[in-house]
Every structure is written in structure tokens, then in C-alpha cells.
PDB file of N, CA and C in Angstrom:
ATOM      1  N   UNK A   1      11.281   3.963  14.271  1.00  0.00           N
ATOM      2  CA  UNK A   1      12.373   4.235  13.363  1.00  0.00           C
ATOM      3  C   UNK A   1      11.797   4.764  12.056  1.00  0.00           C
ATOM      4  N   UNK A   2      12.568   5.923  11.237  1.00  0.00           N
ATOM      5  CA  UNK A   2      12.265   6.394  10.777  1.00  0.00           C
ATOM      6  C   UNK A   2      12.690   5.718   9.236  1.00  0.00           C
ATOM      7  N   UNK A   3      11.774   5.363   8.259  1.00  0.00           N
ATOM      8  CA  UNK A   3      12.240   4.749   6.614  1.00  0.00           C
ATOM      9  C   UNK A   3      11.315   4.226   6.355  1.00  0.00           C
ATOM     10  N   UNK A   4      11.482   3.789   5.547  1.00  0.00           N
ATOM     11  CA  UNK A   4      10.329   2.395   4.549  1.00  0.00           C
ATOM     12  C   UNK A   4      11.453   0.790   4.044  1.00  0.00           C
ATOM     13  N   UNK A   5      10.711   0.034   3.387  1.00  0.00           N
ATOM     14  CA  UNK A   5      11.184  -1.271   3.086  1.00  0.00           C
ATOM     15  C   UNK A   5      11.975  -0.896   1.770  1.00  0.00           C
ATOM     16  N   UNK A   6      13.187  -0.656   1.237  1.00  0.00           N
ATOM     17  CA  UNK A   6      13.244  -0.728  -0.176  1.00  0.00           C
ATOM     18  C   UNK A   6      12.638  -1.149  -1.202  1.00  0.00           C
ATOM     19  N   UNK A   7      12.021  -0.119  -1.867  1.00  0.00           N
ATOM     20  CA  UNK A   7      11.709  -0.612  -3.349  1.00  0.00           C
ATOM     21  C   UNK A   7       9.890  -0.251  -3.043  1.00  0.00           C
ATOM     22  N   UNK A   8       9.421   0.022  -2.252  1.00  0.00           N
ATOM     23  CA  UNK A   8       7.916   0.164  -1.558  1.00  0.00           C
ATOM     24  C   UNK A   8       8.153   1.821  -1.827  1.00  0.00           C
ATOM     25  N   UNK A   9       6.466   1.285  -2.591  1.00  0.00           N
ATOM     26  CA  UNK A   9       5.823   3.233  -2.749  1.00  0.00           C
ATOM     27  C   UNK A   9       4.955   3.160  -2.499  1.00  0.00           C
ATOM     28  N   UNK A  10       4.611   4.769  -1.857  1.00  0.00           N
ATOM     29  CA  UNK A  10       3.687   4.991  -1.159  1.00  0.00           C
ATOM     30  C   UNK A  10       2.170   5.510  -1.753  1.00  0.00           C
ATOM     31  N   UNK A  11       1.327   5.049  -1.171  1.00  0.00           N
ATOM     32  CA  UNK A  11      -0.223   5.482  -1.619  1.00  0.00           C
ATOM     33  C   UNK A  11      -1.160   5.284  -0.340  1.00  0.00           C
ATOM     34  N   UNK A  12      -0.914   6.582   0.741  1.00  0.00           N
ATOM     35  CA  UNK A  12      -1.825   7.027   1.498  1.00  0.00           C
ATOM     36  C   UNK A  12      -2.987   6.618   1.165  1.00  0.00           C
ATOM     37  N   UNK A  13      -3.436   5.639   2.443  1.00  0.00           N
ATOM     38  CA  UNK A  13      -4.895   5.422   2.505  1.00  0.00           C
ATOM     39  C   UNK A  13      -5.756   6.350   2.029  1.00  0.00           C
ATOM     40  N   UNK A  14      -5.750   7.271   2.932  1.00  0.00           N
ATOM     41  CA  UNK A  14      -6.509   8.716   3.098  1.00  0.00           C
ATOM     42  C   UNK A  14      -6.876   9.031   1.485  1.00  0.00           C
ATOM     43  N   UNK A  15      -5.702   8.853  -0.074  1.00  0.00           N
ATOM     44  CA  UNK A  15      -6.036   9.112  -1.006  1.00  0.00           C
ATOM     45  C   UNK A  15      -7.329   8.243  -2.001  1.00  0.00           C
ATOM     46  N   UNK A  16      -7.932   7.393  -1.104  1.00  0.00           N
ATOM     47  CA  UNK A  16      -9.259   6.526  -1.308  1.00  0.00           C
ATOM     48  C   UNK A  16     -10.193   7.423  -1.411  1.00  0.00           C
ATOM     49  N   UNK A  17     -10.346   8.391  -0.188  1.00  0.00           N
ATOM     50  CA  UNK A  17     -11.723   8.955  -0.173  1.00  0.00           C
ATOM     51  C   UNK A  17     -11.433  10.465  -0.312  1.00  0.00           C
ATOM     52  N   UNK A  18     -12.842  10.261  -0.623  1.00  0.00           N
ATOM     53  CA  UNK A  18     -13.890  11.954  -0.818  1.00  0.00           C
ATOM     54  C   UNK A  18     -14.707  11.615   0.179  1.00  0.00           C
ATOM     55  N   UNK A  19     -14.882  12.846   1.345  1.00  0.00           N
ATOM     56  CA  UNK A  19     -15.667  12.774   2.270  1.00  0.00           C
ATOM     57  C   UNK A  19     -16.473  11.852   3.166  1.00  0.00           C
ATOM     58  N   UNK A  20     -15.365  10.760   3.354  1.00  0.00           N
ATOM     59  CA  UNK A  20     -15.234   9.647   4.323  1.00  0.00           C
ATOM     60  C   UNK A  20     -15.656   8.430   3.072  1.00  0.00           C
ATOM     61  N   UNK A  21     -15.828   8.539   1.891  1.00  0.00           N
ATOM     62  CA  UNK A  21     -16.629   7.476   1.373  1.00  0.00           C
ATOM     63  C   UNK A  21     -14.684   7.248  -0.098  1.00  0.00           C
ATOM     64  N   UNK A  22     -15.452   5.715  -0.239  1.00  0.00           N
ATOM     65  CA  UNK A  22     -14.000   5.511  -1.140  1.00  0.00           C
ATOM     66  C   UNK A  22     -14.786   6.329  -2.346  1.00  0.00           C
ATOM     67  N   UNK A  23     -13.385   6.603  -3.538  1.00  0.00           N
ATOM     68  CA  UNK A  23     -13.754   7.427  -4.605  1.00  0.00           C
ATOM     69  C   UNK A  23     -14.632   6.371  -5.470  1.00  0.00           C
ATOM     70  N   UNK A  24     -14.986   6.904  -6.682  1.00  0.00           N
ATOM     71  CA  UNK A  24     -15.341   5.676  -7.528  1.00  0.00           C
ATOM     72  C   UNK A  24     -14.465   5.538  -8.406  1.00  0.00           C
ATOM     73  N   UNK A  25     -14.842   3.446  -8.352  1.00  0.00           N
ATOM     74  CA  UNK A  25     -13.748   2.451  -9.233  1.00  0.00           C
ATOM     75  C   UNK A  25     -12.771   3.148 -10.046  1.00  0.00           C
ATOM     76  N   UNK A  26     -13.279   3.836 -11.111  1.00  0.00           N
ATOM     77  CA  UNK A  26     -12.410   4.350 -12.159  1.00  0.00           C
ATOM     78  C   UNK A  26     -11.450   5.194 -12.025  1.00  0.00           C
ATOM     79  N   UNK A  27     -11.786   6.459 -11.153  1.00  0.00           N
ATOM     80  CA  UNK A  27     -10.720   7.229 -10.158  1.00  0.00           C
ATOM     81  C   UNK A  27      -9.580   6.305  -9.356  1.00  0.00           C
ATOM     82  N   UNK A  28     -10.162   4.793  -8.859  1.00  0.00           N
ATOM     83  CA  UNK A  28      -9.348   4.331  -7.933  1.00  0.00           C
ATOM     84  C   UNK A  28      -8.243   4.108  -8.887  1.00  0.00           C
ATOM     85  N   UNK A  29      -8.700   3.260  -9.913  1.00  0.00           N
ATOM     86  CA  UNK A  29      -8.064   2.753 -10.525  1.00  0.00           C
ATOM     87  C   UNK A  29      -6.886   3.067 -11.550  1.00  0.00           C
ATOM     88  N   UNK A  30      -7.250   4.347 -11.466  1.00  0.00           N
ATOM     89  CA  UNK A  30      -6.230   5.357 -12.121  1.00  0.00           C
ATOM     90  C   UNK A  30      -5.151   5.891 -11.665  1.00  0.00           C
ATOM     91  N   UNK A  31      -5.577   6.048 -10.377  1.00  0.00           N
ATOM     92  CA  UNK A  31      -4.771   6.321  -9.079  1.00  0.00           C
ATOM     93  C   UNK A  31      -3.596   4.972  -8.889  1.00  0.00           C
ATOM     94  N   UNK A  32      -4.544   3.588  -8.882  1.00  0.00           N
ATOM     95  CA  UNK A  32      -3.229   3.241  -8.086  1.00  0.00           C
ATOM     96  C   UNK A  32      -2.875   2.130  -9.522  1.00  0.00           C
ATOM     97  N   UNK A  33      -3.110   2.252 -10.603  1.00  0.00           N
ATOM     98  CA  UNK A  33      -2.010   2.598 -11.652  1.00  0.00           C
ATOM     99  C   UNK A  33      -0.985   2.694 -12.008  1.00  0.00           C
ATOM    100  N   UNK A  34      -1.239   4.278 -11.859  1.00  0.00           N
ATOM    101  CA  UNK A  34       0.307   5.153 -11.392  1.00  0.00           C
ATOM    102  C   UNK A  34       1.140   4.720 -10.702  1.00  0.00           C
ATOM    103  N   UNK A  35       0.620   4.233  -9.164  1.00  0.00           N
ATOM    104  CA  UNK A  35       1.630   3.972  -8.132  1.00  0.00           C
ATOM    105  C   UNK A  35       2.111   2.638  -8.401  1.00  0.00           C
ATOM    106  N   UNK A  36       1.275   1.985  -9.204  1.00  0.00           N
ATOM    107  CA  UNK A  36       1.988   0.302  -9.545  1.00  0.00           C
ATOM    108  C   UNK A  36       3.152   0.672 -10.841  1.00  0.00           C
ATOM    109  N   UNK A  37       3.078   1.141 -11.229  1.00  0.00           N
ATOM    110  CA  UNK A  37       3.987   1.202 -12.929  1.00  0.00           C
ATOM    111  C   UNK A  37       3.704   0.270 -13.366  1.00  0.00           C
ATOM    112  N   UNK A  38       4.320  -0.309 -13.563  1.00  0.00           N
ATOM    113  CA  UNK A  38       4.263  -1.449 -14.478  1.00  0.00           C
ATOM    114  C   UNK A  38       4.177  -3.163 -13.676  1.00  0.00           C
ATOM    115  N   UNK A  39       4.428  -2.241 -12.204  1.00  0.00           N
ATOM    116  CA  UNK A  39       4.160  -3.835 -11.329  1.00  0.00           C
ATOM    117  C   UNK A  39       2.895  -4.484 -11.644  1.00  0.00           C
ATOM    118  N   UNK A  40       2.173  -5.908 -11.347  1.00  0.00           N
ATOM    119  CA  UNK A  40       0.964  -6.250 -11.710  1.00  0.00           C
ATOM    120  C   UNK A  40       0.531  -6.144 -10.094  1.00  0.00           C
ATOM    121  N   UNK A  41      -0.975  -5.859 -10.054  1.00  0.00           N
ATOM    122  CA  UNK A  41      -1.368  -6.018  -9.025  1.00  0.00           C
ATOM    123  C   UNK A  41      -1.223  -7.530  -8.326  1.00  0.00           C
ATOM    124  N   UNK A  42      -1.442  -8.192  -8.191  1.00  0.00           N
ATOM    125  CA  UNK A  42      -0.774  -9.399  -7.882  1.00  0.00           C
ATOM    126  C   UNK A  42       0.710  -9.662  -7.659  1.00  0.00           C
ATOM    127  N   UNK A  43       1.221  -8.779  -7.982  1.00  0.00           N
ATOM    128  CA  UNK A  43       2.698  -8.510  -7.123  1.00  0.00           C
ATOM    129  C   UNK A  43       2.983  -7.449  -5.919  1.00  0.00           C
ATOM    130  N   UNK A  44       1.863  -7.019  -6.287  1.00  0.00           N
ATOM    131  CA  UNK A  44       1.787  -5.987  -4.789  1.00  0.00           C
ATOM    132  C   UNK A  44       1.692  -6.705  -3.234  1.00  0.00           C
ATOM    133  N   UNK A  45       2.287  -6.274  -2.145  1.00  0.00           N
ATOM    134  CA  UNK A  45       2.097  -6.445  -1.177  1.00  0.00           C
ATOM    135  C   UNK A  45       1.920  -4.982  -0.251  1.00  0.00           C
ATOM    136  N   UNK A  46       0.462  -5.123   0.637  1.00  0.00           N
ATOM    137  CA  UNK A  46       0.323  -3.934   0.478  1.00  0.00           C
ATOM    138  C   UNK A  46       0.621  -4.377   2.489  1.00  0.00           C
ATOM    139  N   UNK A  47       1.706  -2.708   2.882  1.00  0.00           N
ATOM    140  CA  UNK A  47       1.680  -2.872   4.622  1.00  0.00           C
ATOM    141  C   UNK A  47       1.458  -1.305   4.759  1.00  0.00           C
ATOM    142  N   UNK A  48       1.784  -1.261   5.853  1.00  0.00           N
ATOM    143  CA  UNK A  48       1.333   0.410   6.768  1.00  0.00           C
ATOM    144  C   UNK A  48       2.554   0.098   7.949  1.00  0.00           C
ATOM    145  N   UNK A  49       2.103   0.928   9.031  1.00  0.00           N
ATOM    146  CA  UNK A  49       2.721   0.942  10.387  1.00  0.00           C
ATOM    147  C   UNK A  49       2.243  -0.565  10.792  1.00  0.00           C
ATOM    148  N   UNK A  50       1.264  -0.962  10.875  1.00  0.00           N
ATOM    149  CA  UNK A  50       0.342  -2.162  12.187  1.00  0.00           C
ATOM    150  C   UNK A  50       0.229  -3.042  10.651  1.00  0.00           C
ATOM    151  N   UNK A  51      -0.221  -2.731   9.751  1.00  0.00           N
ATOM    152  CA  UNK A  51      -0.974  -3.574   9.134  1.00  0.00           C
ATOM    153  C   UNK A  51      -2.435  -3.294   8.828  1.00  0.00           C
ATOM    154  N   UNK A  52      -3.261  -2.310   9.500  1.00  0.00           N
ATOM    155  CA  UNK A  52      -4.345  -2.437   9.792  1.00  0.00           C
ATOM    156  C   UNK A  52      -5.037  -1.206   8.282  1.00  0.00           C
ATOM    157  N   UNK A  53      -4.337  -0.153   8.049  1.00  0.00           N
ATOM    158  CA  UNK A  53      -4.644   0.484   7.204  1.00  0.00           C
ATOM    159  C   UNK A  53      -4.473   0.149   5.523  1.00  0.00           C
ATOM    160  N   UNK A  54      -3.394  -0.647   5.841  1.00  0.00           N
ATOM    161  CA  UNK A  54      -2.976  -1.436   4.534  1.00  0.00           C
ATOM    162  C   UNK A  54      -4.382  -2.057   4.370  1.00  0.00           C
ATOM    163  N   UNK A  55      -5.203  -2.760   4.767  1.00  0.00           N
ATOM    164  CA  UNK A  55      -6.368  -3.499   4.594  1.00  0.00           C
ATOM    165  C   UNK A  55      -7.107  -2.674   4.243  1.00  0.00           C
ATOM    166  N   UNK A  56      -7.375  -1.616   3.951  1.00  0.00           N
ATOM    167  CA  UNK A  56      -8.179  -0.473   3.405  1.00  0.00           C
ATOM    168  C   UNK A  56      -7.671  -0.384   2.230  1.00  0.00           C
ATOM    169  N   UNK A  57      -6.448  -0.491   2.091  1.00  0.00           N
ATOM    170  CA  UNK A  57      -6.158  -0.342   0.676  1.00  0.00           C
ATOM    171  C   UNK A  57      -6.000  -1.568  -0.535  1.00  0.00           C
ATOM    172  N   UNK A  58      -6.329  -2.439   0.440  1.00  0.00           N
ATOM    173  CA  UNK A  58      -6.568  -3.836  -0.482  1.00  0.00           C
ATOM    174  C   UNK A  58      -7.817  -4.041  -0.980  1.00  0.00           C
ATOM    175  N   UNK A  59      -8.885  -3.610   0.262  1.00  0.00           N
ATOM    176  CA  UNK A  59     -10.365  -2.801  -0.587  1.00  0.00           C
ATOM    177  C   UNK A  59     -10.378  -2.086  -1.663  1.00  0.00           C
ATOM    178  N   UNK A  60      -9.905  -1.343  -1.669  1.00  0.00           N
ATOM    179  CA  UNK A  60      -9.497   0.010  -2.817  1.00  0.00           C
ATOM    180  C   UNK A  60      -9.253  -0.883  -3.999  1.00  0.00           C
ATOM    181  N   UNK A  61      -8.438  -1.333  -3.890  1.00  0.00           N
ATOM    182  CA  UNK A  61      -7.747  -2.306  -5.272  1.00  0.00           C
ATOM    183  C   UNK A  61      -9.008  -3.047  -5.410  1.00  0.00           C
ATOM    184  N   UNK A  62      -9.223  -3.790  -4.297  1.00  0.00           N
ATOM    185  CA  UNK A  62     -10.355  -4.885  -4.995  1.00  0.00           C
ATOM    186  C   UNK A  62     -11.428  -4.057  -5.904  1.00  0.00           C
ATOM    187  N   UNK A  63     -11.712  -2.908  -5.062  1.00  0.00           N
ATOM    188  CA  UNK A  63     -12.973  -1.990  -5.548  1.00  0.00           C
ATOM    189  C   UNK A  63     -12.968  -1.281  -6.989  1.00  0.00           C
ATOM    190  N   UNK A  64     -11.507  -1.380  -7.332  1.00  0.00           N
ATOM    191  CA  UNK A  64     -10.724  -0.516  -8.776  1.00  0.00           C
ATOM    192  C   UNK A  64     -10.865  -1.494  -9.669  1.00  0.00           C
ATOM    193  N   UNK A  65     -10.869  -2.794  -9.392  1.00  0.00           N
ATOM    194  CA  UNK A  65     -10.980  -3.604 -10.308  1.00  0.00           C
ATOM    195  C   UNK A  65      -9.326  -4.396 -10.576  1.00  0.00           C
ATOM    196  N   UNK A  66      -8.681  -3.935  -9.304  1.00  0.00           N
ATOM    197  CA  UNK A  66      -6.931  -4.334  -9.857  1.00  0.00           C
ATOM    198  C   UNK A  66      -6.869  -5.697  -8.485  1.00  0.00           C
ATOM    199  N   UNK A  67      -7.613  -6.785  -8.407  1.00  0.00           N
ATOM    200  CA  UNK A  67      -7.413  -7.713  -7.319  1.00  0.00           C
ATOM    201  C   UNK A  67      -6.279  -8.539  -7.349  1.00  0.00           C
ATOM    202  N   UNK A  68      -5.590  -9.234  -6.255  1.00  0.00           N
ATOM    203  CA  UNK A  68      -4.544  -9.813  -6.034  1.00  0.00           C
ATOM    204  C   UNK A  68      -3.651  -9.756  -4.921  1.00  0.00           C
ATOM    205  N   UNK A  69      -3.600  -8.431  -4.828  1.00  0.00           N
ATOM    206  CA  UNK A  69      -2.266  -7.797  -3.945  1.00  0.00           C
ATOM    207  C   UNK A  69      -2.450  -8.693  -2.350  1.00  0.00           C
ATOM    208  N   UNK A  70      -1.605  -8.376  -1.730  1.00  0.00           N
ATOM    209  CA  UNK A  70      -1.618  -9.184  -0.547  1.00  0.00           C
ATOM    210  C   UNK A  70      -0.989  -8.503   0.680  1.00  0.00           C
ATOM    211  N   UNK A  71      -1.175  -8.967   2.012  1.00  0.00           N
ATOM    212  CA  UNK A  71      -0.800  -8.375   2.866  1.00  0.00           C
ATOM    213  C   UNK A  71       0.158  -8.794   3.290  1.00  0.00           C
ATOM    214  N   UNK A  72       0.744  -7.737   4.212  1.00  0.00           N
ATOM    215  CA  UNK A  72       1.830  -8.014   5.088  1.00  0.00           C
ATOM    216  C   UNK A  72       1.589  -7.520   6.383  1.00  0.00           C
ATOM    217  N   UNK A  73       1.177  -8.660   7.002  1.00  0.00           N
ATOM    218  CA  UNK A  73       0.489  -8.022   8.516  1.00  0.00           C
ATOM    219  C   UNK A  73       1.152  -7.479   9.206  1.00  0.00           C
ATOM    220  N   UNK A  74       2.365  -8.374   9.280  1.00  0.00           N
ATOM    221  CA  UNK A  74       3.439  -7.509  10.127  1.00  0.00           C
ATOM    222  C   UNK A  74       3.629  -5.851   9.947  1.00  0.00           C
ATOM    223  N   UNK A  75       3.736  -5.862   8.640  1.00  0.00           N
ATOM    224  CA  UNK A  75       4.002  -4.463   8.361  1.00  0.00           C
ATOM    225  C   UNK A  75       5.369  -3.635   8.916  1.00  0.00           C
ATOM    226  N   UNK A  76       5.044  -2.080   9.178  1.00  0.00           N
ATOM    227  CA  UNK A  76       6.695  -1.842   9.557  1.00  0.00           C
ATOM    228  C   UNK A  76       6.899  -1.938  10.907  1.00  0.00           C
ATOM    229  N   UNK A  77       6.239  -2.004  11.783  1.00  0.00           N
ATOM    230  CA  UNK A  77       6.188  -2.515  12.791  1.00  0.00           C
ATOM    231  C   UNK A  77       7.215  -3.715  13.420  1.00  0.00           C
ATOM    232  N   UNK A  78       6.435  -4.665  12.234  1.00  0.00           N
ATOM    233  CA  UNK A  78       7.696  -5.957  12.239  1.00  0.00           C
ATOM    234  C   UNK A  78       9.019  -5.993  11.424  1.00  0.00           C
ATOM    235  N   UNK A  79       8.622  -5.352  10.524  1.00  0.00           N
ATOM    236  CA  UNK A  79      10.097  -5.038   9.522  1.00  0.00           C
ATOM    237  C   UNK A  79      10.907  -4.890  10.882  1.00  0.00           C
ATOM    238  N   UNK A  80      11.065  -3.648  11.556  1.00  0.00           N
ATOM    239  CA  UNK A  80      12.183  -2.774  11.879  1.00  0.00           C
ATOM    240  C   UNK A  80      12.510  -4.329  13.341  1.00  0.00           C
ATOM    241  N   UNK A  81      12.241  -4.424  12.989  1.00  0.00           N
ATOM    242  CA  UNK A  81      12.148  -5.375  14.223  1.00  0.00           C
ATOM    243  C   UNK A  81      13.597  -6.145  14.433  1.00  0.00           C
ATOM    244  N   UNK A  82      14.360  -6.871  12.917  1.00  0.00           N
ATOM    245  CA  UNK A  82      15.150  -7.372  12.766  1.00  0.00           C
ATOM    246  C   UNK A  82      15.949  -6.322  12.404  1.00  0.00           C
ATOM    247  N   UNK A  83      17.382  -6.181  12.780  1.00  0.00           N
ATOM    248  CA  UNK A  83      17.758  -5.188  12.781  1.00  0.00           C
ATOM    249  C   UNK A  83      18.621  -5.225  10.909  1.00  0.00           C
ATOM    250  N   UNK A  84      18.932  -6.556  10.802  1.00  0.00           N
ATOM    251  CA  UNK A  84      19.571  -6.735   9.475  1.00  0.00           C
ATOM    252  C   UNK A  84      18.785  -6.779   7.953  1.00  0.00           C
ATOM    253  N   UNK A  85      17.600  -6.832   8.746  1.00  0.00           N
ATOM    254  CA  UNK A  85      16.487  -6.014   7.657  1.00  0.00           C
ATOM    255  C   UNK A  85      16.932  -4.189   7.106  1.00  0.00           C
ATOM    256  N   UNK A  86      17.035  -4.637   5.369  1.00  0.00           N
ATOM    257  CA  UNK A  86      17.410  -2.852   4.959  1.00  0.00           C
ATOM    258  C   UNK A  86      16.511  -2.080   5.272  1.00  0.00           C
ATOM    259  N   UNK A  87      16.499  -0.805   5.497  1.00  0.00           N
ATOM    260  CA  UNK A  87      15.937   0.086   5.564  1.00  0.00           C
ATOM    261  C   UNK A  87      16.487   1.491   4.751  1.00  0.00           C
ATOM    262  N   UNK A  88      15.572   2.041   3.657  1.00  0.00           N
ATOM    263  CA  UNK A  88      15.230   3.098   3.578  1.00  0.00           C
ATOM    264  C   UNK A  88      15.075   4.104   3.820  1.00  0.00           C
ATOM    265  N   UNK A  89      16.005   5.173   3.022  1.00  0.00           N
ATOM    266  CA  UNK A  89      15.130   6.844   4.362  1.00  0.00           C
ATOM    267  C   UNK A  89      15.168   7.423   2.462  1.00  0.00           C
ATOM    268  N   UNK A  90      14.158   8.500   2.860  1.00  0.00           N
ATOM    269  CA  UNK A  90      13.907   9.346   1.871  1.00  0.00           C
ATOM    270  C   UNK A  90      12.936   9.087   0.800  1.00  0.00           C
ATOM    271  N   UNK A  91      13.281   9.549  -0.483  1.00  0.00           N
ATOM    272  CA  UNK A  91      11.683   9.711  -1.286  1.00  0.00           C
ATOM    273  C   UNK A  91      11.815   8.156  -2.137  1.00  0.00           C
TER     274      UNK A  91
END
């Protein structure tokens, strides 16, 4: 199914690296910044499709210097699962 969780923004794994390697700290950290606004890292919960890529990006954070955030293993996988769970379409 096609959406996201309300209120969840996106920050592609893939935007970690330069040529398979993560960027450095200060780049990370600038980066996902932005994508927090004003959330604290420690309010982040970070998912993907499986769960499994989200864990790359909890590296990232740790590596930026922004630690806390947490997973959601389930991810969207399990979201869509319940059907009375909202869902999202668009930007």
C-alpha cells in the first residue's frame, strides 16, 4: 500500500553516503537538522519498509552527534497491517 504514517518525513538512507561510505559528522548533521525542525532527536522514531534500513539511519544520527531516536521495527510493513491505522498519501 501506497503512503506513509502521518506527520513522518522523509530522509533516504541512501542520503548518508558518498561512495558507499557515510558522509562526515558535520554534513550528517546538518542534513538531518533540517529534516528534524525543531523536533529533538530523541523524539524521533526512525522506520522504513522492514525496519532494516531505518537502522542505518540511527547510525547516521548517532554518527552526527544527534543520539536518541529510536526504532520502529515494525515499520510500514506493520503499520499498514491494521487497517484503522491513518495513512498518508502525498508530500
Amino acid at each position: 500500500m501506497a503512503g506513509h504514517i502521518p506527520g513522518a518525513r522523509n530522509h533516504p538512507f541512501t542520503d548518508n553516503l558518498a561512495d558507499g561510505r557515510f558522509l562526515p559528522a558535520a554534513v550528517l548533521r546538518e542534513r538531518y537538522l533540517h529534516t528534524l525542525g525543531a523536533q529533538r532527536p530523541a523524539q524521533a522514531v526512525c522506520m522504513c519498509g522492514s525496519g532494516v534500513t531505518a537502522c542505518h539511519t540511527l547510525l547516521a544520527l548517532e554518527i552526527a552527534g544527534l543520539p536518541g531516536a529510536r526504532l520502529y521495527g515494525g515499520s510500514w510493513s506493520e503499520w499498514i497491517r491494521n487497517p484503522a491505522r491513518p495513512v498518508a498519501a502525498g508530500g
